[in-house]
Protein backbone atom coordinates (compact mmCIF):
# COMPACT_ATOMS: atom_id res chain seq x y z
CA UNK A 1 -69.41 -3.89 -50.14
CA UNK A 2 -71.58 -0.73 -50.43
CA UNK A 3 -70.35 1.43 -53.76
CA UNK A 4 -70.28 5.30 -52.97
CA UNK A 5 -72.59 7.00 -55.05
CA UNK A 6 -71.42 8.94 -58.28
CA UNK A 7 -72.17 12.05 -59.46
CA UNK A 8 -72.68 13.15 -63.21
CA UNK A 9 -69.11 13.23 -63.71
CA UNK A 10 -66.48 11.20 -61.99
CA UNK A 11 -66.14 13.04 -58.81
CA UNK A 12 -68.13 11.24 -56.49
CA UNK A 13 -70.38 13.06 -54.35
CA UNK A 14 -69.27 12.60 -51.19
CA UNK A 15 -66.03 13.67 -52.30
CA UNK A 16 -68.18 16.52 -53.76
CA UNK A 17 -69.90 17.78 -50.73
CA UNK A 18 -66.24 17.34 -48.67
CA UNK A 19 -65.09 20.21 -51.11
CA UNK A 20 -68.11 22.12 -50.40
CA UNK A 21 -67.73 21.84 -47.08
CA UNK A 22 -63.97 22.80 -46.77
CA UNK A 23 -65.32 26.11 -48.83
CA UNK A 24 -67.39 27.08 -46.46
CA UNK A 25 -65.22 26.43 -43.92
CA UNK A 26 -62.12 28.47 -45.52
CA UNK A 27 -64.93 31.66 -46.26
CA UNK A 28 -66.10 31.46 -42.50
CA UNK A 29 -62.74 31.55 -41.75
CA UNK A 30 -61.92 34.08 -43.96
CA UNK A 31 -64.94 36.18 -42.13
CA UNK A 32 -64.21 35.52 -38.89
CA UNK A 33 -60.48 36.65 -39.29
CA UNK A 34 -62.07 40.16 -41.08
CA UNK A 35 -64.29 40.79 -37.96
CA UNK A 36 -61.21 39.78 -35.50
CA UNK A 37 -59.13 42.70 -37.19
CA UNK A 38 -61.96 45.77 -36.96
CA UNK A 39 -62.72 44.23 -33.53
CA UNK A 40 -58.69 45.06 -32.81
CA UNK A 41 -58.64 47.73 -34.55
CA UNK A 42 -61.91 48.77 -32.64
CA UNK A 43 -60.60 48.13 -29.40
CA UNK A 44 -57.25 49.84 -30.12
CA UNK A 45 -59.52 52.79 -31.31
CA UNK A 46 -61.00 53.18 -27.96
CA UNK A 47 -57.89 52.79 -25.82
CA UNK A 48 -56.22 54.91 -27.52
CA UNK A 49 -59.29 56.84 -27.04
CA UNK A 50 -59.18 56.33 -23.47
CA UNK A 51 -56.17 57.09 -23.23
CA UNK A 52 -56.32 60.72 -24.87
CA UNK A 53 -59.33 60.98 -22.95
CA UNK A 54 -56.82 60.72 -19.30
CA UNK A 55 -54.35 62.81 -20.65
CA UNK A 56 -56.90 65.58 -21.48
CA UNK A 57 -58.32 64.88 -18.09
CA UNK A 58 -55.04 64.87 -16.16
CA UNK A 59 -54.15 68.27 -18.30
CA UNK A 60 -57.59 69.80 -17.45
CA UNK A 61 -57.29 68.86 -13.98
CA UNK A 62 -53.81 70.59 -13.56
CA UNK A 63 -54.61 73.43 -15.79
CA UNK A 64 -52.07 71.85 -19.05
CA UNK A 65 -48.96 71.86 -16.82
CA UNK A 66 -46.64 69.34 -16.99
CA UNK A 67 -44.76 68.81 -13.78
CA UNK A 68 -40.66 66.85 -13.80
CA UNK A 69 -37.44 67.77 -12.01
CA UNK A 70 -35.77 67.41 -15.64
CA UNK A 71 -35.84 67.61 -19.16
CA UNK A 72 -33.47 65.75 -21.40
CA UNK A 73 -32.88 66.40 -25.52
CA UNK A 74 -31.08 63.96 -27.15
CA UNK A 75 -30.20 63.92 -30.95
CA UNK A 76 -30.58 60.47 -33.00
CA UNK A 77 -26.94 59.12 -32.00
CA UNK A 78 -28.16 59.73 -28.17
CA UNK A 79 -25.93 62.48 -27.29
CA UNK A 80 -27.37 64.89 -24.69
CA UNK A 81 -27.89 67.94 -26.79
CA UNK A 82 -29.64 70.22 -24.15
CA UNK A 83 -30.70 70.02 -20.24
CA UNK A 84 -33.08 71.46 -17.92
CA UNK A 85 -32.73 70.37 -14.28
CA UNK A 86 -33.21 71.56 -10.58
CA UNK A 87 -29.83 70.85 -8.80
CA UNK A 88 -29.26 69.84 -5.38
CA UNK A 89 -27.92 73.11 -4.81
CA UNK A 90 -31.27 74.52 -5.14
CA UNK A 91 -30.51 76.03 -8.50
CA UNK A 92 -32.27 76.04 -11.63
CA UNK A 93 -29.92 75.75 -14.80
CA UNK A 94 -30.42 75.29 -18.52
CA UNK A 95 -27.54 73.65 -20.80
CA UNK A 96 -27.27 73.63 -24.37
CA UNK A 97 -24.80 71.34 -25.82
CA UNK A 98 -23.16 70.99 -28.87
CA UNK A 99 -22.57 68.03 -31.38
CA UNK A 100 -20.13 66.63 -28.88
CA UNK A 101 -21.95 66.71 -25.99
CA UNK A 102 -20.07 69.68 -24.64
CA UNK A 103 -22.00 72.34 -22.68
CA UNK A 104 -21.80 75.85 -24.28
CA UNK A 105 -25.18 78.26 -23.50
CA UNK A 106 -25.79 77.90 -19.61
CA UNK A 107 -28.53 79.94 -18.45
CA UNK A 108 -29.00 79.34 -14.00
CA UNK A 109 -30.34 80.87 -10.67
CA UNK A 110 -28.98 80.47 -7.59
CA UNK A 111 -30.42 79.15 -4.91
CA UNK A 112 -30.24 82.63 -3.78
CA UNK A 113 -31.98 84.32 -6.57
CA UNK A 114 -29.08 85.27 -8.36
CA UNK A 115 -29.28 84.29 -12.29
CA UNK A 116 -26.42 84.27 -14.83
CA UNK A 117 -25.84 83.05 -18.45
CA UNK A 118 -22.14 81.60 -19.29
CA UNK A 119 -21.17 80.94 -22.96
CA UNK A 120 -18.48 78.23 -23.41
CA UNK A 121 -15.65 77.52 -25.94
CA UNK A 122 -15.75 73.64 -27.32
CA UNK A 123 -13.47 72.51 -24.32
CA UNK A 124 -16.20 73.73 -21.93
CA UNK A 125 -14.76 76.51 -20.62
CA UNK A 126 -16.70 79.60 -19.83
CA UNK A 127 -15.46 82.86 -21.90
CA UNK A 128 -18.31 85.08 -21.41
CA UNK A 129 -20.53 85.49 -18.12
CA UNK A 130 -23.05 87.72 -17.24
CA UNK A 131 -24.82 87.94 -14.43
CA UNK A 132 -26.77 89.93 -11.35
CA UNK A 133 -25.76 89.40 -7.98
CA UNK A 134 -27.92 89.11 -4.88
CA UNK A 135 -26.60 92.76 -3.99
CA UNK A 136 -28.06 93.60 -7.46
CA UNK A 137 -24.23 93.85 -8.69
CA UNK A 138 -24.08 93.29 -12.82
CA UNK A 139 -21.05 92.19 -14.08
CA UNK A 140 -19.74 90.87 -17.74
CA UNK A 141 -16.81 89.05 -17.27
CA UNK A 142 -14.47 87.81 -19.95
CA UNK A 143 -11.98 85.20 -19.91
CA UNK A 144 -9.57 83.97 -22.54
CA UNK A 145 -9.06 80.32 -24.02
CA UNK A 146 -6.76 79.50 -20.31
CA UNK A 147 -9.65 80.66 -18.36
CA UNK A 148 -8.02 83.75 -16.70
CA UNK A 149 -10.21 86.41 -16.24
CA UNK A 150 -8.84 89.22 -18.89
CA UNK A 151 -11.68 92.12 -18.39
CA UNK A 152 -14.74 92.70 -16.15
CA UNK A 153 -17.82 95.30 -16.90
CA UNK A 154 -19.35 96.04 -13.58
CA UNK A 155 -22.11 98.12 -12.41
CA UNK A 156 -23.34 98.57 -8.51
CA UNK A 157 -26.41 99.56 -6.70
CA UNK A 158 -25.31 102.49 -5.21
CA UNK A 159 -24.41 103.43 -8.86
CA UNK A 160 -20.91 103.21 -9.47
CA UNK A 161 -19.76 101.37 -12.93
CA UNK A 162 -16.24 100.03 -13.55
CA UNK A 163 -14.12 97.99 -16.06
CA UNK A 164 -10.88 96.06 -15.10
CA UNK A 165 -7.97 94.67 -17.52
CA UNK A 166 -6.24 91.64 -16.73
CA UNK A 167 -3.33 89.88 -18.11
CA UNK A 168 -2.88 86.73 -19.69
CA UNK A 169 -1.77 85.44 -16.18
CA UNK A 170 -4.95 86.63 -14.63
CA UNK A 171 -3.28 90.10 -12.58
CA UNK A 172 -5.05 92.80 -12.64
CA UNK A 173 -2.99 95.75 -14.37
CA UNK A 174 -5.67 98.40 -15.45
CA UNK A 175 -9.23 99.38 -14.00
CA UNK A 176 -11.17 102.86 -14.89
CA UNK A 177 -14.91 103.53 -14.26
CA UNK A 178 -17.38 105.90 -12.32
CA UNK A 179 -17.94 105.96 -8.65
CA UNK A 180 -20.82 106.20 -6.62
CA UNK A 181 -20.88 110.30 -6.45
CA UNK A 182 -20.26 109.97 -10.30
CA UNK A 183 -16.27 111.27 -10.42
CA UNK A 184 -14.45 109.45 -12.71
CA UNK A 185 -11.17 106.97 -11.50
CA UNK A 186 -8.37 105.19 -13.46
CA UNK A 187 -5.95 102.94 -11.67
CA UNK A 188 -2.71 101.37 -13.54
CA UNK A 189 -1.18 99.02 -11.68
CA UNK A 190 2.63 97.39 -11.84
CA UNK A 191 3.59 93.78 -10.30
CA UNK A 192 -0.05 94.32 -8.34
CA UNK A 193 1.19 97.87 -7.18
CA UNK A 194 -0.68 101.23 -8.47
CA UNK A 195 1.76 102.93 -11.21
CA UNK A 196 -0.62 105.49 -11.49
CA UNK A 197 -4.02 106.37 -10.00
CA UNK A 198 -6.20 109.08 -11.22
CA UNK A 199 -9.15 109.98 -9.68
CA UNK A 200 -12.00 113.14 -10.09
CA UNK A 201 -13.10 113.46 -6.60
CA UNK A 202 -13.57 116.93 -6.00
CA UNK A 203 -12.69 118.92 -9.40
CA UNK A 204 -16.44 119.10 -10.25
């Protein structure tokens, strides 16, 4: 039987040179794990690189527009907090929401051309709308917490402005306003009959 060898102390030497090796071993390790990580990092340097690099392409290329048939806001519990979409009516509206997800600010045109803006109460209702007809008719209408229409501003192409009272059941009772060859006119109406009718024509 062949005796290992012994070193100075009482480690032998092959036992020795097995720790030796291991070191090595554990620092090329140690090395080779360092160069994987800046190689990842390296590589996820340059696609992210790359991937700027498309982005700025893609923007340059379509001169920085971005292009969807909607845009979505949601707040961190993932209620929709505001809208942008093309409808399949052919209209363009914009919806802002509340806390509660209910619409209140919505700002549209027609599929005609015709745009309005509607402010809502926190059941969704609309209470104020304003908005430009096709014919190029303005109106601000007004309706209470029901949703009966209770007053209406208008103003028409050919020049003539008016305002009518409502009701809380919606009948109209009062109108006054301008007409077209600028002579004032005030209607009061009864049960949807005219109490009293005043009109201008002629006294200028």
């Amino acid at each position: 039987m062949i005796e290992e060898p012994q070193s100075s102390g009482s480690v032998p030497l092959a036992e020795q040179a097995l720790h030796l090796r291991l070191s090595v071993v554990e620092s090329d390790n140690a090395r080779l794990r360092r160069n994987l990580m800046l190689v990842s990092i390296g590589l996820a340097g340059a696609a992210a690189l790359a991937v700027a690099g498309l982005v700025m392409a893609r923007a340059a290329v379509s001169g920085g527009v971005q292009e969807a048939s909607a845009y979505v806001l949601r707040d961190e519990t993932g209620i929709e907090r505001g809208a942008w979409r093309i409808q399949e009516t052919g209209a363009s509206t914009l919806m802002l929401n509340d806390r509660n997800g209910i619409g209140r600010v919505r700002a549209s045109v027609l599929a005609d051309g015709a745009p309005g803006i509607a402010l809502a109460d926190s059941r969704g209702r609309s209470r104020i709308v304003v908005s430009l007809q096709a014919d190029l008719t303005g109106t601000v209408v007004f309706a209470d917490a029901e949703g009966n229409t209770r007053a209406v501003l208008g103003l028409s192409d050919d020049g003539s402005a008016t305002v009518v009272f409502a009701d809380r059941f919606g009948q109209t009772r009062a109108a006054m306003g301008v007409d077209a060859e600028g002579d004032p006119v005030i209607s009061v109406l009864e049960n949807g009959r005219a109490a009293a009718d005043t009109s201008g024509a002629g006294r200028r």
